[in-house]
PDB file of N, CA and C in Angstrom:
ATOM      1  N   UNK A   1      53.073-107.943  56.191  1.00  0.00           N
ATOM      2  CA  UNK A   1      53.835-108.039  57.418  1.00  0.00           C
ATOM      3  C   UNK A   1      53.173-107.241  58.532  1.00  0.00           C
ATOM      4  N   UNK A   2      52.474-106.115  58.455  1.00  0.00           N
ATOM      5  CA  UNK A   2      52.056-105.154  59.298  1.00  0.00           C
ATOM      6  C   UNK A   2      51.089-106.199  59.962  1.00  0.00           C
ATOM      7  N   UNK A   3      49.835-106.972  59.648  1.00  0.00           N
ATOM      8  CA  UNK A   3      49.036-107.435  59.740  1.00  0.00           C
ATOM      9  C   UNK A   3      49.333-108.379  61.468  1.00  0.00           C
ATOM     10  N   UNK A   4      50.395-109.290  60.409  1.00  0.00           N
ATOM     11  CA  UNK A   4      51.611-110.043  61.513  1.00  0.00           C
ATOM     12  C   UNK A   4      52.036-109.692  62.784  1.00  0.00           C
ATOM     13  N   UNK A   5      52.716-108.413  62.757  1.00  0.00           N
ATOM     14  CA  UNK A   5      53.049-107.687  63.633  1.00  0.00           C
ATOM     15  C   UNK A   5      52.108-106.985  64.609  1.00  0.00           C
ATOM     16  N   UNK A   6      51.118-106.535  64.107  1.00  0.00           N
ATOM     17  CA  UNK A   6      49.930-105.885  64.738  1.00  0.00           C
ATOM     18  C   UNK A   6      49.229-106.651  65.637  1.00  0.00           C
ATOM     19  N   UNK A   7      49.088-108.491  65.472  1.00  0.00           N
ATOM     20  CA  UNK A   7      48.805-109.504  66.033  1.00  0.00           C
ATOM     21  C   UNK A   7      49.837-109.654  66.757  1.00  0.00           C
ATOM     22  N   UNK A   8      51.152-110.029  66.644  1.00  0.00           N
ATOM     23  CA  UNK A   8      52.244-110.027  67.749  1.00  0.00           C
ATOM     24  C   UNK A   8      52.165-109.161  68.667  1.00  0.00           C
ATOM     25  N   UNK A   9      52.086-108.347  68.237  1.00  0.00           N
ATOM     26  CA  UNK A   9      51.678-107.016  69.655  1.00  0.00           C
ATOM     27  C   UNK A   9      51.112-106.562  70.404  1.00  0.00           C
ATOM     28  N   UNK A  10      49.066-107.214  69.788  1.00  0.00           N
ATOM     29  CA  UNK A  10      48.304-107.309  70.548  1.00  0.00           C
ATOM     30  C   UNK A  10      48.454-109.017  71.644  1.00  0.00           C
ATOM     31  N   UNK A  11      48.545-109.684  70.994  1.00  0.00           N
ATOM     32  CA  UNK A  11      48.764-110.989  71.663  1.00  0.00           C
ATOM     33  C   UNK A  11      50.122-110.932  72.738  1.00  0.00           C
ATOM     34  N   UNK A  12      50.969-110.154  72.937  1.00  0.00           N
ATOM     35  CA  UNK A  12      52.066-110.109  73.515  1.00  0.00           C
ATOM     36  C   UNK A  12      51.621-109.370  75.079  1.00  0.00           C
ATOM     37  N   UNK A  13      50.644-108.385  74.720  1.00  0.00           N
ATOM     38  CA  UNK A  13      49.856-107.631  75.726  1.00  0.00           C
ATOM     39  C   UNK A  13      48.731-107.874  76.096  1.00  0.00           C
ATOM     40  N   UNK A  14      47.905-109.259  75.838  1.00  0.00           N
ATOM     41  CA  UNK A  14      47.130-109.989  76.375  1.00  0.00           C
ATOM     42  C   UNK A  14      47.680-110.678  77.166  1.00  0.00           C
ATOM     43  N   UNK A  15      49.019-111.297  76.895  1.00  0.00           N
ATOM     44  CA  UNK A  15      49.728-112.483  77.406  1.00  0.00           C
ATOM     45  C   UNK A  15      49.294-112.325  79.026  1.00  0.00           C
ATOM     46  N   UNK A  16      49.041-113.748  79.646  1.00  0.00           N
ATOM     47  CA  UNK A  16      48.918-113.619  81.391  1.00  0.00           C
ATOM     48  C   UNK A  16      50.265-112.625  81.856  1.00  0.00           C
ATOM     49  N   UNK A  17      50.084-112.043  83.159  1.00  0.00           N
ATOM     50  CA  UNK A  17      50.830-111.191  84.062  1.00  0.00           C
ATOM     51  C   UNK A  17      51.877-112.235  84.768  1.00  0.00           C
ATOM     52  N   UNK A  18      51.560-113.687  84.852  1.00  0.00           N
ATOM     53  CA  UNK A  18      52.507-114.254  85.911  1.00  0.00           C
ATOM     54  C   UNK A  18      53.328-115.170  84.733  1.00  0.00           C
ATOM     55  N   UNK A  19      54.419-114.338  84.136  1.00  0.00           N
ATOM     56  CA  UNK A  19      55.639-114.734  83.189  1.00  0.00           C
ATOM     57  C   UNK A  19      56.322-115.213  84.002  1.00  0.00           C
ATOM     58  N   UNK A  20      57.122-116.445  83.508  1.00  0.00           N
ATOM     59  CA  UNK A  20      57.948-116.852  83.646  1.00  0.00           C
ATOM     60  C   UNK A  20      59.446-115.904  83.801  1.00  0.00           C
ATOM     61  N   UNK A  21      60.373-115.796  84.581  1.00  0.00           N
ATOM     62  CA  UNK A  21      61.318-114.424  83.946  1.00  0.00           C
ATOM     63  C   UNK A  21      62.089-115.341  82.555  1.00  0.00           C
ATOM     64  N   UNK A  22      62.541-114.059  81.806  1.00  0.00           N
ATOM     65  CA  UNK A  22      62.917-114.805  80.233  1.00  0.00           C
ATOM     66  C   UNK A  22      64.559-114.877  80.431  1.00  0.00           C
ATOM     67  N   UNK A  23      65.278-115.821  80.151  1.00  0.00           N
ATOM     68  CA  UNK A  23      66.970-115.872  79.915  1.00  0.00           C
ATOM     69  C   UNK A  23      67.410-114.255  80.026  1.00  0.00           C
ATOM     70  N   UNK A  24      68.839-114.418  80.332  1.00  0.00           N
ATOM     71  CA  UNK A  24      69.704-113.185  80.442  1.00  0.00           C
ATOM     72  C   UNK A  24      70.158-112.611  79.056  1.00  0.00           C
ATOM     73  N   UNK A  25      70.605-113.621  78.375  1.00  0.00           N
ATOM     74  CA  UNK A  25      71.543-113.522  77.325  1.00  0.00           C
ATOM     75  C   UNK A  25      70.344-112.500  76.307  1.00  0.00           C
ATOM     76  N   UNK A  26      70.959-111.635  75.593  1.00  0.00           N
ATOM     77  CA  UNK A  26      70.154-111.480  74.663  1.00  0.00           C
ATOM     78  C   UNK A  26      69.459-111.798  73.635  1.00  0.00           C
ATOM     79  N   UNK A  27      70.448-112.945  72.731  1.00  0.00           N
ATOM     80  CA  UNK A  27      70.001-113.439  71.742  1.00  0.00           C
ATOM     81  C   UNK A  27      68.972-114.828  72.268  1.00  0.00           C
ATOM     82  N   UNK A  28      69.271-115.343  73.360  1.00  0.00           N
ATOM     83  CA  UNK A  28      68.201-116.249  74.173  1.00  0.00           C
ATOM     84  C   UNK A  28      67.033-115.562  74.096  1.00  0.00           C
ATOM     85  N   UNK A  29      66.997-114.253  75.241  1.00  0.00           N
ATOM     86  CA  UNK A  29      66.036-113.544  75.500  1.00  0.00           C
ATOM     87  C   UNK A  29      65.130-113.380  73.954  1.00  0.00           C
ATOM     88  N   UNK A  30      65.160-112.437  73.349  1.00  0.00           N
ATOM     89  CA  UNK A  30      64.664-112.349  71.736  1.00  0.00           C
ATOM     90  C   UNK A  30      63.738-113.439  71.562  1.00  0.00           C
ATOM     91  N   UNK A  31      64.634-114.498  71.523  1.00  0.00           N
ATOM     92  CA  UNK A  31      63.740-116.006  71.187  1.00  0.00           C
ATOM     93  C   UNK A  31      62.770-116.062  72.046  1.00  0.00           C
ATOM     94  N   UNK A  32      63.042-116.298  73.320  1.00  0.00           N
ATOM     95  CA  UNK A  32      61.966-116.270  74.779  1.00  0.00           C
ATOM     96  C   UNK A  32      60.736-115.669  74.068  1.00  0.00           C
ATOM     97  N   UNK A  33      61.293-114.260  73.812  1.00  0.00           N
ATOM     98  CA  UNK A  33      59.560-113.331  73.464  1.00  0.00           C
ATOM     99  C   UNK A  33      58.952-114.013  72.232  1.00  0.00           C
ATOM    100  N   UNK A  34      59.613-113.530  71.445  1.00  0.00           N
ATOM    101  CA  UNK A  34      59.202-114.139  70.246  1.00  0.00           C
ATOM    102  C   UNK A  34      58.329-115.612  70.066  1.00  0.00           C
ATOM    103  N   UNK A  35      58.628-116.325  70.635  1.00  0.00           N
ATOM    104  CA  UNK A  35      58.345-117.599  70.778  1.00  0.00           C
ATOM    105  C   UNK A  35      56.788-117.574  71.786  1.00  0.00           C
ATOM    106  N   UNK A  36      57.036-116.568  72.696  1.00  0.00           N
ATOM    107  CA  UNK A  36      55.860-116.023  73.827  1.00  0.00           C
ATOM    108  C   UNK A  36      54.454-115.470  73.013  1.00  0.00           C
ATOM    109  N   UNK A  37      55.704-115.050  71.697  1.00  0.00           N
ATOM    110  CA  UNK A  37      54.279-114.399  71.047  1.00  0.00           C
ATOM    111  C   UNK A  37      53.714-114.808  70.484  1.00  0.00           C
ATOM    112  N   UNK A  38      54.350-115.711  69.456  1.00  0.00           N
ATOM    113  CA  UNK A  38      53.862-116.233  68.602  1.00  0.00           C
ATOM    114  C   UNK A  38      53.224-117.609  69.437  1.00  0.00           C
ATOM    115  N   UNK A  39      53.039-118.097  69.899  1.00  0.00           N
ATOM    116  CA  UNK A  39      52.111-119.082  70.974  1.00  0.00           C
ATOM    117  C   UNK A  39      51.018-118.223  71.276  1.00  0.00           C
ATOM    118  N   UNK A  40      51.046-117.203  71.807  1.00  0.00           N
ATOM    119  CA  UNK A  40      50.034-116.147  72.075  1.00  0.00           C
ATOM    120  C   UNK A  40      48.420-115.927  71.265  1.00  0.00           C
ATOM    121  N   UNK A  41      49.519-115.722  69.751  1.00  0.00           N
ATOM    122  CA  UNK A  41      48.269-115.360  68.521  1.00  0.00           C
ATOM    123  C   UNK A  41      47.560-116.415  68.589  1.00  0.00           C
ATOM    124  N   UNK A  42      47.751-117.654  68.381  1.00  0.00           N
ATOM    125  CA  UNK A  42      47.076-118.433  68.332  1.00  0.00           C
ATOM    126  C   UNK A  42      46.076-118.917  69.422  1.00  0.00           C
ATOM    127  N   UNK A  43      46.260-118.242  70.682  1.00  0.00           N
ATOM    128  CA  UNK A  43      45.324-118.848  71.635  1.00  0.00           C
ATOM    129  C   UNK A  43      44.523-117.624  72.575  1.00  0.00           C
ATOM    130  N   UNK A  44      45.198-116.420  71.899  1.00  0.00           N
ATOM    131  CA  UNK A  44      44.060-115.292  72.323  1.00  0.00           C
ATOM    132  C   UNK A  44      43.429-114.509  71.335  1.00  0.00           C
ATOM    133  N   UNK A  45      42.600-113.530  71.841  1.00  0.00           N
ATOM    134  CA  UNK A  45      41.936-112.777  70.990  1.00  0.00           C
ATOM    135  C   UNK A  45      41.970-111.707  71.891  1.00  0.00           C
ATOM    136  N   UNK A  46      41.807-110.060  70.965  1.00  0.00           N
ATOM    137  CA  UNK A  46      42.324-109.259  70.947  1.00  0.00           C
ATOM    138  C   UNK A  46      41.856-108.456  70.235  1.00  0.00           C
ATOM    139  N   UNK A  47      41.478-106.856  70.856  1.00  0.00           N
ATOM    140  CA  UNK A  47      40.769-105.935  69.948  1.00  0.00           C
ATOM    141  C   UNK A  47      41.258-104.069  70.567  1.00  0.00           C
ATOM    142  N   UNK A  48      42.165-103.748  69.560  1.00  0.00           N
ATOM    143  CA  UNK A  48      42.929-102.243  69.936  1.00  0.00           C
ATOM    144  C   UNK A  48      43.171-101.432  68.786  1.00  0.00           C
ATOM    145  N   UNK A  49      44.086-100.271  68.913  1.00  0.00           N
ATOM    146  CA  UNK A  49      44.398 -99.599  68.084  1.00  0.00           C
ATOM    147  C   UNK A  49      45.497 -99.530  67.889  1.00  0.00           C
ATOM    148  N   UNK A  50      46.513 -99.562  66.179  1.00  0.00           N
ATOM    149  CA  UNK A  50      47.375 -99.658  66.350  1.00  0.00           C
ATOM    150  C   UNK A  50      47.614 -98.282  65.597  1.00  0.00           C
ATOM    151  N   UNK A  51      48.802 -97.291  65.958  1.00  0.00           N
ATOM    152  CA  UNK A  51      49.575 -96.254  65.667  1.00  0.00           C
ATOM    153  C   UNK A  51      50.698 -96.362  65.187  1.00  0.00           C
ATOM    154  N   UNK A  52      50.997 -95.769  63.923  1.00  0.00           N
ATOM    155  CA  UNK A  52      52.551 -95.857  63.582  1.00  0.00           C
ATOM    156  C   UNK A  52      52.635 -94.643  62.915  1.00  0.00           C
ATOM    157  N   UNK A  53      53.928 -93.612  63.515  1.00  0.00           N
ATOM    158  CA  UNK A  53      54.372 -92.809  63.403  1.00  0.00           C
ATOM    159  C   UNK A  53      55.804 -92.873  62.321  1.00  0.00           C
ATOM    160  N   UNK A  54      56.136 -92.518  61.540  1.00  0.00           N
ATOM    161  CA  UNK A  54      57.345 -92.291  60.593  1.00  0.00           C
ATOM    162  C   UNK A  54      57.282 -91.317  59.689  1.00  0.00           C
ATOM    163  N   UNK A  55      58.970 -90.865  59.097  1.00  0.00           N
ATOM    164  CA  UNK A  55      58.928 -90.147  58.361  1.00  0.00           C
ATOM    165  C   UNK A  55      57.500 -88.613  58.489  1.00  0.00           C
ATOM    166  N   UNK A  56      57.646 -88.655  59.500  1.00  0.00           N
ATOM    167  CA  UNK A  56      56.275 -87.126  59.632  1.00  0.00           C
ATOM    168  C   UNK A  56      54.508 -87.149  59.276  1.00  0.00           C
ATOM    169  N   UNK A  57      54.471 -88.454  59.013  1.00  0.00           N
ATOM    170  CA  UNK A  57      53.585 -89.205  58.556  1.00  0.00           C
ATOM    171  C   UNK A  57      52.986 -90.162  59.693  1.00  0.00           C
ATOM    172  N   UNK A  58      51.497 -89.971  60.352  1.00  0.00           N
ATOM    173  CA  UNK A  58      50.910 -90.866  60.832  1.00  0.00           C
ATOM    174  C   UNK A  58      49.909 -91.667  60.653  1.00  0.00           C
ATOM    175  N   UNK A  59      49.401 -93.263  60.750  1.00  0.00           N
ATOM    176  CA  UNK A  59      48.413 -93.993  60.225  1.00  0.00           C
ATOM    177  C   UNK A  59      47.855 -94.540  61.591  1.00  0.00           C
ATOM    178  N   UNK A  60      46.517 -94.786  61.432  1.00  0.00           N
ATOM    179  CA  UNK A  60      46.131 -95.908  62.526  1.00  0.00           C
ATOM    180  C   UNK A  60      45.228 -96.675  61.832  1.00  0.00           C
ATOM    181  N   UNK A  61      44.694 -97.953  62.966  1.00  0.00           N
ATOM    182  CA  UNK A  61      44.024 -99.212  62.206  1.00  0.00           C
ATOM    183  C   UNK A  61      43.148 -99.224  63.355  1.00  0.00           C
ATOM    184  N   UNK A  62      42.394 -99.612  63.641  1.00  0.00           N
ATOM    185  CA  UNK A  62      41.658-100.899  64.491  1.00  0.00           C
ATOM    186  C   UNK A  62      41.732-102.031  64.687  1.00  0.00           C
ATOM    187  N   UNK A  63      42.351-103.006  65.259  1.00  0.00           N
ATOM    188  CA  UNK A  63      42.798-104.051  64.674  1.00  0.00           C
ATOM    189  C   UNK A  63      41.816-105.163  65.503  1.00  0.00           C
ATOM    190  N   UNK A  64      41.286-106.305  65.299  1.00  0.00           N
ATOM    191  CA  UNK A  64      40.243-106.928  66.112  1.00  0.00           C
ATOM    192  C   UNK A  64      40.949-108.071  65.784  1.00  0.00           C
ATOM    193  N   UNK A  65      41.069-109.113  66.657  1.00  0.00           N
ATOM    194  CA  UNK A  65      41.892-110.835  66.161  1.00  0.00           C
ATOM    195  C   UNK A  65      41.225-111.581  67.193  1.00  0.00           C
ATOM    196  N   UNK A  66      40.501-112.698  66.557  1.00  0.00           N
ATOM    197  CA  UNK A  66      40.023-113.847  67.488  1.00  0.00           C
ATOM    198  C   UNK A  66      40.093-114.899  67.323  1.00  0.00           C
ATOM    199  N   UNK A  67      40.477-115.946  68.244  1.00  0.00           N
ATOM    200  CA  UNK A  67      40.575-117.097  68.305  1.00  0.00           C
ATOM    201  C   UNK A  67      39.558-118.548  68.662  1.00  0.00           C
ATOM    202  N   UNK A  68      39.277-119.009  67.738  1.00  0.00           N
ATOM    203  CA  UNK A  68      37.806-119.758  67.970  1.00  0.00           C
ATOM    204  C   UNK A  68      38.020-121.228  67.296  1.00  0.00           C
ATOM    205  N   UNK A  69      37.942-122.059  68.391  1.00  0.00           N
ATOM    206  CA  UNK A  69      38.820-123.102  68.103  1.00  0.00           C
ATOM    207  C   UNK A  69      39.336-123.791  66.803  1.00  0.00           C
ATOM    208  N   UNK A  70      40.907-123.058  67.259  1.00  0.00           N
ATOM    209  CA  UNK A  70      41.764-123.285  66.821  1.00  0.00           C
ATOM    210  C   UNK A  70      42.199-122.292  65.245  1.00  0.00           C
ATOM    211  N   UNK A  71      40.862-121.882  65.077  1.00  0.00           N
ATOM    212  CA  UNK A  71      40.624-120.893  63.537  1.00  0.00           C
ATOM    213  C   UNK A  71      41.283-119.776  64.049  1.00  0.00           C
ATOM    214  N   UNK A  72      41.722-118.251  63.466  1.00  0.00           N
ATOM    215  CA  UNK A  72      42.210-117.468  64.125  1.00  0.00           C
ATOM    216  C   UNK A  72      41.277-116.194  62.506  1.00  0.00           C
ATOM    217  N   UNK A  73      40.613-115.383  63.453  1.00  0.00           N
ATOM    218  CA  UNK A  73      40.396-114.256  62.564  1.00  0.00           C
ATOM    219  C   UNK A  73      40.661-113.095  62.665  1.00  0.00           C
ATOM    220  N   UNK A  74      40.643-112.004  61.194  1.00  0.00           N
ATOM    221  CA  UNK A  74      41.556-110.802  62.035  1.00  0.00           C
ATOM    222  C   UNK A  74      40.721-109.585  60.962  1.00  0.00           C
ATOM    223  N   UNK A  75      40.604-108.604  61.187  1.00  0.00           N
ATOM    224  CA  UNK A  75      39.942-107.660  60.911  1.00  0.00           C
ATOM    225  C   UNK A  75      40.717-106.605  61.526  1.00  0.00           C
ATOM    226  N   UNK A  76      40.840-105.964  59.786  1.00  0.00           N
ATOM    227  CA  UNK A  76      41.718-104.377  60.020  1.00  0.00           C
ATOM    228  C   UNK A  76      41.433-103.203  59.761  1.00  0.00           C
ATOM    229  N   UNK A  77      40.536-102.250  60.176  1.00  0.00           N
ATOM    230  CA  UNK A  77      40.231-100.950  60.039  1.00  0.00           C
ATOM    231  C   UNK A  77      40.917 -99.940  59.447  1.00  0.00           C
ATOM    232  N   UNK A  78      41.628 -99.259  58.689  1.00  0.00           N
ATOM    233  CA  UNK A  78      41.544 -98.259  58.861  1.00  0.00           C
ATOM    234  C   UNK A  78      41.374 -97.025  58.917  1.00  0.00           C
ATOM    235  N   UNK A  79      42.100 -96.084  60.011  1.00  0.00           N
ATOM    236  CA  UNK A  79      41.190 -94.811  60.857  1.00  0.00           C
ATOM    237  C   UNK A  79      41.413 -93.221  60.141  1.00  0.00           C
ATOM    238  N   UNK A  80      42.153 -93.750  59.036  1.00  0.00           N
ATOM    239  CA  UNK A  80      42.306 -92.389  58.214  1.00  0.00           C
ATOM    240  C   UNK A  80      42.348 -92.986  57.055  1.00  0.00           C
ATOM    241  N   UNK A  81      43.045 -92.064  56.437  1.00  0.00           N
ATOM    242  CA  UNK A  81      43.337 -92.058  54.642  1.00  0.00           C
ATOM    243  C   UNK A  81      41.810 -92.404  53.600  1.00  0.00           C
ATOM    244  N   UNK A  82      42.692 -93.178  52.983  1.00  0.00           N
ATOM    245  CA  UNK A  82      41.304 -93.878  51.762  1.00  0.00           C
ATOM    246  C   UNK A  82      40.794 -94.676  52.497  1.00  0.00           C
ATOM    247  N   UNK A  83      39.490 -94.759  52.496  1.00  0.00           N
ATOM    248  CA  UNK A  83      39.134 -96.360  52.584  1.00  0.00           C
ATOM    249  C   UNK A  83      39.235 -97.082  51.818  1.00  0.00           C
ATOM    250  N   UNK A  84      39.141 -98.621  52.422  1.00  0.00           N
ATOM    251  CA  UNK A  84      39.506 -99.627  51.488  1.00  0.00           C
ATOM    252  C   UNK A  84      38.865-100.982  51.550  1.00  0.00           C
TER     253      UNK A  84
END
């Protein structure tokens, strides 16, 4: 799931600047993004760091995702612990 998400997030913050505005309602809204994003992965590419903080415990990745017609590849670093 992390993998998933890490792509939703970079692709969400590639997305173009001139959005559409998304529905009011909330449970509309949700869908709006979601739907924003997942259209996204598939047609950008994308290369950052991702951070996750919990429980007192921190990890990071590198995360690299590209899109080359129509194939989508993804490569995950990461920036501590074991390697793997």
């Amino acid at each position: 799931m992390l993998p998933w998400l890490v792509a939703a997030a970079g692709a969400f913050l590639c997305a173009p600047a001139a959005w559409a505005q998304p529905p009011a309602e909330p449970v509309a809204e949700a869908r709006y993004w979601l739907t924003r994003i997942h259209e996204a992965i598939g047609q950008r590419s994308f290369l950052g760091t991702f951070v996750v903080s919990a429980g007192g415990s921190m990890a990071s990745a590198r995360i690299a995702h590209y899109c080359d017609n129509g194939q989508q590849y993804e490569r995950i670093e990461a920036l501590d612990g074991r390697r793997r």
